[in-house]
Protein backbone atom coordinates (compact mmCIF):
# COMPACT_ATOMS: atom_id res chain seq x y z
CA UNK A 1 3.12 -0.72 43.18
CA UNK A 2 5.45 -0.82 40.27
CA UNK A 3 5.39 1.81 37.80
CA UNK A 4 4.47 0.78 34.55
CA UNK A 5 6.24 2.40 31.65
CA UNK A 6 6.18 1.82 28.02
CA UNK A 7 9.46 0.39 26.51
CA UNK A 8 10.33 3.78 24.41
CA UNK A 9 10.13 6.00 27.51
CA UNK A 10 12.02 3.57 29.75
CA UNK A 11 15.47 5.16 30.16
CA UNK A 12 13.83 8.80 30.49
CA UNK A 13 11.78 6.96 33.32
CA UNK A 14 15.31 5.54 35.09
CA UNK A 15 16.13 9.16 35.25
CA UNK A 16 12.89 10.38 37.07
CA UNK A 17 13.11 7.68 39.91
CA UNK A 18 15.23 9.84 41.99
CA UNK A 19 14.66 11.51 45.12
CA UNK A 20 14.48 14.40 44.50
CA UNK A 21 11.57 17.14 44.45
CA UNK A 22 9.08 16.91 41.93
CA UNK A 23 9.21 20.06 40.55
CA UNK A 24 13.06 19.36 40.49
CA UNK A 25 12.63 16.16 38.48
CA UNK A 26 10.31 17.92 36.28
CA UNK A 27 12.82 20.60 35.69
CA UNK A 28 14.96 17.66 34.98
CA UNK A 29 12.73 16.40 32.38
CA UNK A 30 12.41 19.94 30.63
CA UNK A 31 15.66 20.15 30.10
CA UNK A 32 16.11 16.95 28.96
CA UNK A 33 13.60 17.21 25.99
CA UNK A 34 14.91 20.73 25.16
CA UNK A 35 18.70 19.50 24.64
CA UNK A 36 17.41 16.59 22.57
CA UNK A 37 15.50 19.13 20.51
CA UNK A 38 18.58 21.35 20.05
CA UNK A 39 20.87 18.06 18.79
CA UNK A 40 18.14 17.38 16.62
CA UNK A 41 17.66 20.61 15.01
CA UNK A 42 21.45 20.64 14.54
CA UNK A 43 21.26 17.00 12.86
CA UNK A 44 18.58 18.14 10.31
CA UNK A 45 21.23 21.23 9.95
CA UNK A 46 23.25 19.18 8.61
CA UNK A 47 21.23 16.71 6.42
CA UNK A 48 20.07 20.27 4.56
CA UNK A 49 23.53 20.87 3.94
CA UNK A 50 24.59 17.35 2.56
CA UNK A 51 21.43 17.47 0.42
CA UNK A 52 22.99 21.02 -1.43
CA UNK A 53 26.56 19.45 -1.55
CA UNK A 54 25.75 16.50 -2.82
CA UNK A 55 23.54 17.91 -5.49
CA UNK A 56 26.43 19.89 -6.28
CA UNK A 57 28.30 16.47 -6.96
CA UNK A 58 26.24 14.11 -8.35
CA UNK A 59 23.97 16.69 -10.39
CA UNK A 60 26.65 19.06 -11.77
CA UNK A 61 29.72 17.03 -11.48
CA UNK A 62 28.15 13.47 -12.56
CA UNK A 63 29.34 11.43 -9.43
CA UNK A 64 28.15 8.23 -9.42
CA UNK A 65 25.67 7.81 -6.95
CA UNK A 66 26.76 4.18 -5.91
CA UNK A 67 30.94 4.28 -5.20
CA UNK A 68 29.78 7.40 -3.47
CA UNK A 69 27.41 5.89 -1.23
CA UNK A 70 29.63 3.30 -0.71
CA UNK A 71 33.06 5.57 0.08
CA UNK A 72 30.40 7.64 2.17
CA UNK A 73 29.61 4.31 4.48
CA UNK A 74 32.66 2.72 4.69
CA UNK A 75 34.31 6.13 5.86
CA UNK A 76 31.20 6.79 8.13
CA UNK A 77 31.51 3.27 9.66
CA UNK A 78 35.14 3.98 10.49
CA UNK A 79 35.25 7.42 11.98
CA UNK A 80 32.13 6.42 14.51
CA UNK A 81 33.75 3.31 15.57
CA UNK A 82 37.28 4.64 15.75
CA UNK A 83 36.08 7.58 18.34
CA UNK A 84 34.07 5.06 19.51
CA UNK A 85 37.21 2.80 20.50
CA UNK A 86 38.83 5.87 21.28
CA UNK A 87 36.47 7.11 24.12
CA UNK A 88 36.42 3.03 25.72
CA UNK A 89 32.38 2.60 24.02
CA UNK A 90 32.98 0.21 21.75
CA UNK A 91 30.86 -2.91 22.55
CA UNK A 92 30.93 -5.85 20.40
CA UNK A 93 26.89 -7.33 19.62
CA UNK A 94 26.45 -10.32 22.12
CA UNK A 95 25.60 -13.37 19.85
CA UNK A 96 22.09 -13.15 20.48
CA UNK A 97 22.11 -9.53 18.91
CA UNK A 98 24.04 -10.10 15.61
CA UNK A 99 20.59 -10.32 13.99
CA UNK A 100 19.22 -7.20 15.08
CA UNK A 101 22.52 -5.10 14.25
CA UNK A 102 22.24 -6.91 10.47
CA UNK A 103 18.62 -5.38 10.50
CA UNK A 104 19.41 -1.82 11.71
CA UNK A 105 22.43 -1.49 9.02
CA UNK A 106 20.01 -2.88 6.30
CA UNK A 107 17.12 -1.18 7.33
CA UNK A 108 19.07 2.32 7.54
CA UNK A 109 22.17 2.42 5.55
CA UNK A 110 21.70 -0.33 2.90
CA UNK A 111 17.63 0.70 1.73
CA UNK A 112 17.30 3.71 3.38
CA UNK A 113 19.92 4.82 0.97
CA UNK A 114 19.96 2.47 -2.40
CA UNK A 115 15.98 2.45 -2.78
CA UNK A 116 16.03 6.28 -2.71
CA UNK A 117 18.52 5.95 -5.89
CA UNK A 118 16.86 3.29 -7.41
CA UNK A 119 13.54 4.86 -7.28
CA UNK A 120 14.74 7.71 -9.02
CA UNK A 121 15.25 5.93 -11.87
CA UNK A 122 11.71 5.53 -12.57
CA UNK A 123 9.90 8.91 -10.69
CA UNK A 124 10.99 12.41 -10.56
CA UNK A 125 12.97 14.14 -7.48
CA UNK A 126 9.46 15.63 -6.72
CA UNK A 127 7.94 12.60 -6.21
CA UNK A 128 10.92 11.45 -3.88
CA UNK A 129 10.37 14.28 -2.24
CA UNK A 130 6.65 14.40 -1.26
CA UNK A 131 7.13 11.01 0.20
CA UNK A 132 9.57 11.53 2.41
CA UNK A 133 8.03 13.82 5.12
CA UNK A 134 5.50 10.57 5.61
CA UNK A 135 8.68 8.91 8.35
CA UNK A 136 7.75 10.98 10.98
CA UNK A 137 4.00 9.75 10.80
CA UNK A 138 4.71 5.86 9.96
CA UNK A 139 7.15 6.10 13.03
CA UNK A 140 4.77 7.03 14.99
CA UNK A 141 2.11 4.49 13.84
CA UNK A 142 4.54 1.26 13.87
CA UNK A 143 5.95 2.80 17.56
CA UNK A 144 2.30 2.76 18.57
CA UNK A 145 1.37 -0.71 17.08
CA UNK A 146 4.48 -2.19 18.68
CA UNK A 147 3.67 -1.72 22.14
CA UNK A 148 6.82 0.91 21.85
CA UNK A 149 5.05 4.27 22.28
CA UNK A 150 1.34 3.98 22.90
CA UNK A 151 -0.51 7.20 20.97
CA UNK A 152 -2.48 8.34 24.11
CA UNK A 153 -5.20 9.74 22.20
CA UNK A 154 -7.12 10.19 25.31
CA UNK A 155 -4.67 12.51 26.79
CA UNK A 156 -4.07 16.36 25.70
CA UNK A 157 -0.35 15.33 25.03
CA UNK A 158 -0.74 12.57 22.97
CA UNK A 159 -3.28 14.70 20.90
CA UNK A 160 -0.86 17.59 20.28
CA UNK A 161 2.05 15.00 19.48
CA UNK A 162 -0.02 13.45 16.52
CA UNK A 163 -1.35 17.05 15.33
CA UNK A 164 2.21 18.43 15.49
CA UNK A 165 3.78 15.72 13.09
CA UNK A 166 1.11 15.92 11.04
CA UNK A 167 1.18 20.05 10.88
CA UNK A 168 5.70 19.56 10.49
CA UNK A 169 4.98 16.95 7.40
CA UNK A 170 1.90 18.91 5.79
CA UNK A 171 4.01 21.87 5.82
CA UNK A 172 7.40 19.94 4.38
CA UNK A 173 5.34 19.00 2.06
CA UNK A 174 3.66 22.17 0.91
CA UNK A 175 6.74 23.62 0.52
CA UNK A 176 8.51 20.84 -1.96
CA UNK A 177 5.05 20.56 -3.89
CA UNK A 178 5.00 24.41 -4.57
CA UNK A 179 8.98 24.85 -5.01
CA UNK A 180 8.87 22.61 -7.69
CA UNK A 181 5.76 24.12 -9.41
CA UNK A 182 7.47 27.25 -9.65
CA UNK A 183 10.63 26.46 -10.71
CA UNK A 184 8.72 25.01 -13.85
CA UNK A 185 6.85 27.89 -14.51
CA UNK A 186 10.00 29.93 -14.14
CA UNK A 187 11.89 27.80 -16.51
CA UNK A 188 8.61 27.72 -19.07
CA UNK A 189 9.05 31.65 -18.85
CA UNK A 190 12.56 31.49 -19.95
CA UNK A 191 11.61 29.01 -23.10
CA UNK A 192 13.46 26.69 -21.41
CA UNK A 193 12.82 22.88 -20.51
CA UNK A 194 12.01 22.23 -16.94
CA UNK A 195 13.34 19.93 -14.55
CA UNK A 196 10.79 17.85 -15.35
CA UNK A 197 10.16 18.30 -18.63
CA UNK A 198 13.66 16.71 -19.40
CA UNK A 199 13.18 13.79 -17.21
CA UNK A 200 12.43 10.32 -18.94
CA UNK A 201 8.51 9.69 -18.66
CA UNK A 202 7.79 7.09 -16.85
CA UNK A 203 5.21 4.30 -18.00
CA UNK A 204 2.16 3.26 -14.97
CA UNK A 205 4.38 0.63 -14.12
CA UNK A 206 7.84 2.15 -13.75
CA UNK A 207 5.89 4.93 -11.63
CA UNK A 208 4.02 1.94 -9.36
CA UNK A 209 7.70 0.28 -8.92
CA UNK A 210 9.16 3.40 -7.94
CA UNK A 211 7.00 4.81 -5.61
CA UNK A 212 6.49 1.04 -4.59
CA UNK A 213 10.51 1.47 -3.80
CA UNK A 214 10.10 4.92 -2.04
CA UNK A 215 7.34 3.36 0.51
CA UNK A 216 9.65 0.57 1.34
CA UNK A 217 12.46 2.97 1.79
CA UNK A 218 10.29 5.16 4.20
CA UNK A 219 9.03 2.91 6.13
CA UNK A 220 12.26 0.80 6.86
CA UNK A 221 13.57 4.54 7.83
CA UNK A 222 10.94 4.81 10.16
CA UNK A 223 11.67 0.69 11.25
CA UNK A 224 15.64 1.73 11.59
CA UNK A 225 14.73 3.99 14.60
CA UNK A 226 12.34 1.67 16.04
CA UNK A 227 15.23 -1.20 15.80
CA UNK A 228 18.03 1.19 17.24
CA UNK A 229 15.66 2.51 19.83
CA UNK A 230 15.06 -1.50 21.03
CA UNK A 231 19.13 -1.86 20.93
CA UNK A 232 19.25 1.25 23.08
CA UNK A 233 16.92 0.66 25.36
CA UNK A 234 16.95 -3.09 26.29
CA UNK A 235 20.54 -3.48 26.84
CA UNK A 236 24.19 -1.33 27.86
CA UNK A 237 25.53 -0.69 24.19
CA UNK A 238 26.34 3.02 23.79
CA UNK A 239 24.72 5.16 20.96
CA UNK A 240 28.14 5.19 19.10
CA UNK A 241 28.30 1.29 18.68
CA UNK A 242 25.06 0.95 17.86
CA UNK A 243 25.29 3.52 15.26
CA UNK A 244 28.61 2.45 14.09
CA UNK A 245 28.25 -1.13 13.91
CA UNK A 246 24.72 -0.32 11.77
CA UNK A 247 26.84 1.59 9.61
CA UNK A 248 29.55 -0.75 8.70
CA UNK A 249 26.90 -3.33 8.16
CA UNK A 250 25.61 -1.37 5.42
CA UNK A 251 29.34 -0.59 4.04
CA UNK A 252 29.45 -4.06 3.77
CA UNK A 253 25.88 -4.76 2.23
CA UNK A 254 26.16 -1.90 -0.52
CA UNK A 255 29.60 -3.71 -1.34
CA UNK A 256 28.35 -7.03 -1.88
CA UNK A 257 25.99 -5.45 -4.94
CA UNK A 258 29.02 -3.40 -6.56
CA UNK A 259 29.89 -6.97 -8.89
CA UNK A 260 25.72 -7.11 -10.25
CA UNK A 261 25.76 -3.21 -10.56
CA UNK A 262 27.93 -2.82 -13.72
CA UNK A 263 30.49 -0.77 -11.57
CA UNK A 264 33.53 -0.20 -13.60
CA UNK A 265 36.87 2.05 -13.79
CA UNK A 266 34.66 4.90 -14.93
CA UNK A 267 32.61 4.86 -11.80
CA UNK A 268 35.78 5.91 -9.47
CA UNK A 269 37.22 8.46 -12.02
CA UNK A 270 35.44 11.73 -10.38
CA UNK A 271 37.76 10.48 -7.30
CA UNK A 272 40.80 12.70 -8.99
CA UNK A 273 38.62 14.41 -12.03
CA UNK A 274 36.33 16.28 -9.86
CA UNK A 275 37.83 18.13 -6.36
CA UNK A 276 34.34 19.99 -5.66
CA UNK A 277 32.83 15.58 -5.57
CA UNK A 278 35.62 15.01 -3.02
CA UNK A 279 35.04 17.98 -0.56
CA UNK A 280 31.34 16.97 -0.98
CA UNK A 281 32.31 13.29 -0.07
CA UNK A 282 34.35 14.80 2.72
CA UNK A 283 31.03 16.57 3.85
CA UNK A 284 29.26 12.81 3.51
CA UNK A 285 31.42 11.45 5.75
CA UNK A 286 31.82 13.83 8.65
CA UNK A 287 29.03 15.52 8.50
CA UNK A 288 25.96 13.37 7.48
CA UNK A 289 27.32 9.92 8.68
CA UNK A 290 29.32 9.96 11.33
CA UNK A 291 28.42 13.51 12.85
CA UNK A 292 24.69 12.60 12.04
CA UNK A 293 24.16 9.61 12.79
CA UNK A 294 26.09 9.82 16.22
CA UNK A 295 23.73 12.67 17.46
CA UNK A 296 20.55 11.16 16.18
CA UNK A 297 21.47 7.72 18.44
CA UNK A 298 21.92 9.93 21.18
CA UNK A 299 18.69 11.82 20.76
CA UNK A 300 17.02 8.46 20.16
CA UNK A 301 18.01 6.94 23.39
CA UNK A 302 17.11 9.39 25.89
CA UNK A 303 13.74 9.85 24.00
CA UNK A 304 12.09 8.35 21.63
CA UNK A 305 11.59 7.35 17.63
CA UNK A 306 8.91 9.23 17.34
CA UNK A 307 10.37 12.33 18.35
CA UNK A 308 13.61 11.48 16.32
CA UNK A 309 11.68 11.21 13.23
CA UNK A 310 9.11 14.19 14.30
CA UNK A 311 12.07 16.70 13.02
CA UNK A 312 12.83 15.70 9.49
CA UNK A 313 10.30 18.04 7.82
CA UNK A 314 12.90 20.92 9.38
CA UNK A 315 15.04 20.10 6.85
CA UNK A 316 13.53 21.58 4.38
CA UNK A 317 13.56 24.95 6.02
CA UNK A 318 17.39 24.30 6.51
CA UNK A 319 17.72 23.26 2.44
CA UNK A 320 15.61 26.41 1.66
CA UNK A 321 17.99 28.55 3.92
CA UNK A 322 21.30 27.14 2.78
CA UNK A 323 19.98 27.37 -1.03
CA UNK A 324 19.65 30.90 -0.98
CA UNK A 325 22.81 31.26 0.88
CA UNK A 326 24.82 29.26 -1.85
CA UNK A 327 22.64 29.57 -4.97
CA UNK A 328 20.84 32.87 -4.46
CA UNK A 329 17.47 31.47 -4.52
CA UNK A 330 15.22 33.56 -2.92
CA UNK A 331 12.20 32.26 -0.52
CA UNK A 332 9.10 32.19 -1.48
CA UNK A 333 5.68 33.22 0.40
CA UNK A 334 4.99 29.49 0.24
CA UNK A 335 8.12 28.75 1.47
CA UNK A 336 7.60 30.73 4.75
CA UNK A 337 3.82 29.52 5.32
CA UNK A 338 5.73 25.57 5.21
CA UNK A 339 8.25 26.82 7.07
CA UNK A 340 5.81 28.13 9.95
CA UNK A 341 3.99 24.68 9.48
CA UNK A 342 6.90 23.23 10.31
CA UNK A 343 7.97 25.33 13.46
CA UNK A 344 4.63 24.99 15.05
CA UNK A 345 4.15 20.95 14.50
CA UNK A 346 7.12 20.83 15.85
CA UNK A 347 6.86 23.31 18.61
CA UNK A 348 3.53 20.67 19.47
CA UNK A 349 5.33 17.58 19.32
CA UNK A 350 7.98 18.83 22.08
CA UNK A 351 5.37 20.62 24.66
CA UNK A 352 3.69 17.38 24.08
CA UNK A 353 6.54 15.05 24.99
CA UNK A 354 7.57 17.67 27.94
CA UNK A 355 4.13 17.62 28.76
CA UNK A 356 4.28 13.72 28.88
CA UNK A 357 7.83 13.50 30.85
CA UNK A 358 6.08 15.93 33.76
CA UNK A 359 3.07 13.47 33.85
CA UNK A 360 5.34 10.43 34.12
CA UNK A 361 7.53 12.24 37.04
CA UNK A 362 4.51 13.64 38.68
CA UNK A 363 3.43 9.53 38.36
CA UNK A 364 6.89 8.14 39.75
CA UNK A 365 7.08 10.93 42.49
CA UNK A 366 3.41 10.21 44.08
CA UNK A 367 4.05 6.35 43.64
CA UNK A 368 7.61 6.56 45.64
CA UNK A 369 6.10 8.91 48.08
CA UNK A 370 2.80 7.37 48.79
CA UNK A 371 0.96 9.90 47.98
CA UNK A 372 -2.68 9.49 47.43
CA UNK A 373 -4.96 9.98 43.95
């Protein structure tokens, strides 16, 4: 009887049809999920870090946002396809693909990255913030109303998947809601204006456009993974193409809005003004595109979306971390109670998917060995 496997846990499935033992395979399957884990903790490493550095350079050094999302993509799109063409895994989209790679650079690159600024011209950072952590669980709804990764509410591994995404974003956001609160009250104790206090207030309807903006930037996120993770799976391209190609489509789609955007010579004058903007651009590029973006293909193709987008609340541990290391900001009690929110969702959504991987072997193994129920 054939095995029956949903599409988002096909290529972890080629691997377990092998002969060998089942314990072996299971091993196999262990160590699979735990490497993925590790370049995924690693990736959210390194958003952390662009998130300080680039605060550094558009907050205190007035970078504007757009040339340097722009620069950012275009140099992105050519370091990941350059190794890409270096290491013989660059593969060209087949005609009946050209679509799909437009979607995954639009979806990713071009909203995932302008609706975030455009929102925050209308709601605070804050708000941004609380709204992001909500990827992991609108991944993990679409995946499931796809066909892509059935919940498997009926089974104790899809039970502790859901719980554990919804402990990791509860506790990312915990810890931005109560970070912010008491860096007013800290500022109010100094007599000085807050963050938010200086921000423009918005009117009902600039706040239901932005946060109108932030939900469509989530949730093409979450649809950028899905896309990639149907690229992946359903034909040979390698997870450096695919993430290269999606990033030069977005190089090319924040381009075409530079002439409507009232970008002048001003825009590009931080480029020799300001050296701390170009080391952080230099971060940008390596680091949070091309490094990134590489990895998180990777991790995407030998698991799943869901997973993917499972560890994005970590960053907020890593931003907490790296802003005490750089700014002196000491952790909170409220940052340690997210933080362990955080480590155990996520500690539920791996034994979960290990948990799932050893069902699916132990599945494949009696099926190729007759073995009966």
């Amino acid at each position: 009887m054939a095995v029956m496997t949903p599409p988002g846990d096909r290529d972890e499935a080629r691997s377990l049809l092998s002969p060998a033992p089942l314990v072996v395979t299971q091993r196999a399957a262990w160590a699979r999920t735990t490497k993925v884990a590790l370049i995924l903790v690693a990736v959210q490493a390194s958003f952390a870090g662009n998130s300080v550095v680039t605060r550094l350079a558009v907050g205190d050094h007035h970078t504007d946002p757009l040339t340097f999302s722009l620069l950012r993509d275009i140099g992105g799109a050519t370091i990941l396809l350059s190794v890409a063409r270096l290491r013989g895994s660059l593969v060209m989209p087949r005609r009946e693909d050209v679509g799909t790679f437009i979607l995954l650079g639009v979806l990713g690159v071009y909203i995932g990255q302008m609706f975030l600024t455009l929102a925050f011209q209308y709601v605070s950072a804050l708000n941004g913030a609380l709204l992001q952590p909500s990827q992991p669980v609108i991944t993990t709804g679409l995946a499931a109303l796809f066909g892509m990764e059935p919940l498997l509410l009926g089974t104790s591994h899809g039970r502790l998947k859901l719980v554990g995404i919804v402990l990791a974003a509860a506790g990312a956001v915990i810890t931005v809601y109560y970070d912010s609160k008491g860096e007013d009250a800290a500022a109010d104790g100094n007599g000085t204006a807050s963050s938010a206090g200086t921000e423009h207030r918005s009117s009902p309807s600039e706040l239901i456009l932005g946060n109108a903006l932030l939900i469509i930037q989530c949730t093409c996120g979450a649809l950028y993974q899905l896309v990639q993770k149907h690229l992946l799976s359903h034909s040979d391209y390698p997870p450096l193409a695919v993430a290269g190609l999606g990033y030069a489509v977005g190089a090319v789609a924040i381009g075409l809005v530079l002439p409507v955007c009232h970008v002048d010579s001003s825009s590009w004058e931080w480029l020799w003004k300001s050296p701390t903007s170009c080391w952080a651009l230099a971060y940008a590029i390596v680091m949070t595109s091309a490094f990134n973006y590489s990895l998180q293909a990777y991790a995407n193709k030998h698991s799943s979306p869901t997973l993917v987008t499972a560890f994005f609340p970590l960053q907020v541990v890593f931003t907490a971390v790296f802003q005490w290391m750089a700014f002196g900001k000491q952790p909170k009690g409220t940052d340690y109670a997210g933080a362990c929110m955080i480590l155990c969702g996520l500690a539920a959504v791996t034994t979960g998917r290990v948990a799932h991987a050893r069902a699916q072997a132990a599945k494949v193994y009696e099926q190729r060995h007759d073995i009966p129920d």
